[in-house]
Protein backbone atom coordinates (compact mmCIF):
# COMPACT_ATOMS: atom_id res chain seq x y z
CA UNK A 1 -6.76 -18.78 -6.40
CA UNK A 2 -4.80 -18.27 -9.97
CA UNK A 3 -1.28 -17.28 -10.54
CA UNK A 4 -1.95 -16.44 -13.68
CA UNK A 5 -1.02 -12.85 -14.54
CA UNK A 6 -4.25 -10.47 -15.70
CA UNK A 7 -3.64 -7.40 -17.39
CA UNK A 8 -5.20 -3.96 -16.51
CA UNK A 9 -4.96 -0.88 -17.47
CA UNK A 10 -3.71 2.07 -15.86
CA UNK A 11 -3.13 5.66 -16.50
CA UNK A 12 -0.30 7.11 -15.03
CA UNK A 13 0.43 11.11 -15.72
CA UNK A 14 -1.92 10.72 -18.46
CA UNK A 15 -0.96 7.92 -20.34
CA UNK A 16 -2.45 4.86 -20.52
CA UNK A 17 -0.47 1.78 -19.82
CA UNK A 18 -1.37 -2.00 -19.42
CA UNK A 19 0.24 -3.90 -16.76
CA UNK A 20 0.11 -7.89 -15.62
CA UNK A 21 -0.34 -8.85 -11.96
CA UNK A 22 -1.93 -11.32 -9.92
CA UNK A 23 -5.24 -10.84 -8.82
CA UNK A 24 -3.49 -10.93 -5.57
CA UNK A 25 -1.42 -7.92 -6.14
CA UNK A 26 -4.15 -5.91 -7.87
CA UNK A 27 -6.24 -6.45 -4.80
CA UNK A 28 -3.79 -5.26 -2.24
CA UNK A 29 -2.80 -2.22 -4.44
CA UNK A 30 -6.57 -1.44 -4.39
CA UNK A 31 -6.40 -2.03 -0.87
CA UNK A 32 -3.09 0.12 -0.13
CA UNK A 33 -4.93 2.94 -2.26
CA UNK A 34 -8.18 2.52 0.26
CA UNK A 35 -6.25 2.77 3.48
CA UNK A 36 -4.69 6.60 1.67
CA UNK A 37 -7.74 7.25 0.35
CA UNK A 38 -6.25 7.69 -3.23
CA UNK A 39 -7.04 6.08 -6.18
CA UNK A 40 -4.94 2.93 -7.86
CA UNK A 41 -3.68 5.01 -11.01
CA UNK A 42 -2.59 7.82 -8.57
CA UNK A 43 -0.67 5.23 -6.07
CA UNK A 44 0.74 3.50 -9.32
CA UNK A 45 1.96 6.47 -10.15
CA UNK A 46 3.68 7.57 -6.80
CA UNK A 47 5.32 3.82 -7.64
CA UNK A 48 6.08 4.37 -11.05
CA UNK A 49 8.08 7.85 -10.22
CA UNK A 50 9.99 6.48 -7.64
CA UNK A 51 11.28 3.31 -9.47
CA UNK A 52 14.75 3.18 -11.03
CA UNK A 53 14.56 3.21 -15.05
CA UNK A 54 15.90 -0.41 -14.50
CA UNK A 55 13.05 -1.79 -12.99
CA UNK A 56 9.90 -2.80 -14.77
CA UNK A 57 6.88 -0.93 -13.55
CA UNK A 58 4.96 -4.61 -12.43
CA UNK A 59 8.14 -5.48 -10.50
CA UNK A 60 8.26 -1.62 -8.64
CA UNK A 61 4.29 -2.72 -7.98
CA UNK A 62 4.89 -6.09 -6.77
CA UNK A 63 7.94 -4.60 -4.36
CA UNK A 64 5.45 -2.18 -3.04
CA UNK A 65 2.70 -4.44 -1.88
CA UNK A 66 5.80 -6.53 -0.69
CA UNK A 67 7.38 -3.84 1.34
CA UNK A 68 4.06 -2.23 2.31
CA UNK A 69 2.35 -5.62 4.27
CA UNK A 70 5.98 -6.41 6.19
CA UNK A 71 6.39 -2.63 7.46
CA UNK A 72 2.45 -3.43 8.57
CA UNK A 73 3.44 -6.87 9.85
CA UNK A 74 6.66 -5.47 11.87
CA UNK A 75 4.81 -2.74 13.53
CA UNK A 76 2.39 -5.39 15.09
């Protein structure tokens, strides 16, 4: 397992952006994106739109994958 950060590139509304995560977090995204039957650019965007303007768009990801694993932890 690395910590190290990999970039990727995603396309949100269009535009093509690069963002760093952990394998970790780009592997749960994928995996959020599964369970809605979505793809990752169209769940990063859902993310992306909903952030405030003063939060970096690989923090809003991070918080996601966060928030979305404890609200499937508390329901157990």
């Amino acid at each position: 397992m690395s910590g190290r950060p990999v970039k990727r590139s995603l396309t949100l509304r269009g535009h093509r952006t690069s963002v760093s995560l952990e394998d970790e977090f780009w592997r749960a995204l994928r995996e959020i994106a599964a369970e809605r039957g979505i793809a990752v650019n169209a769940l990063a965007t859902e993310i992306d739109e909903s952030r405030g303007m003063d939060v970096g768009l690989a923090s809003a990801l991070r918080v996601h994958v966060l928030t979305h694993f404890r609200r499937r932890q508390d329901e157990r």
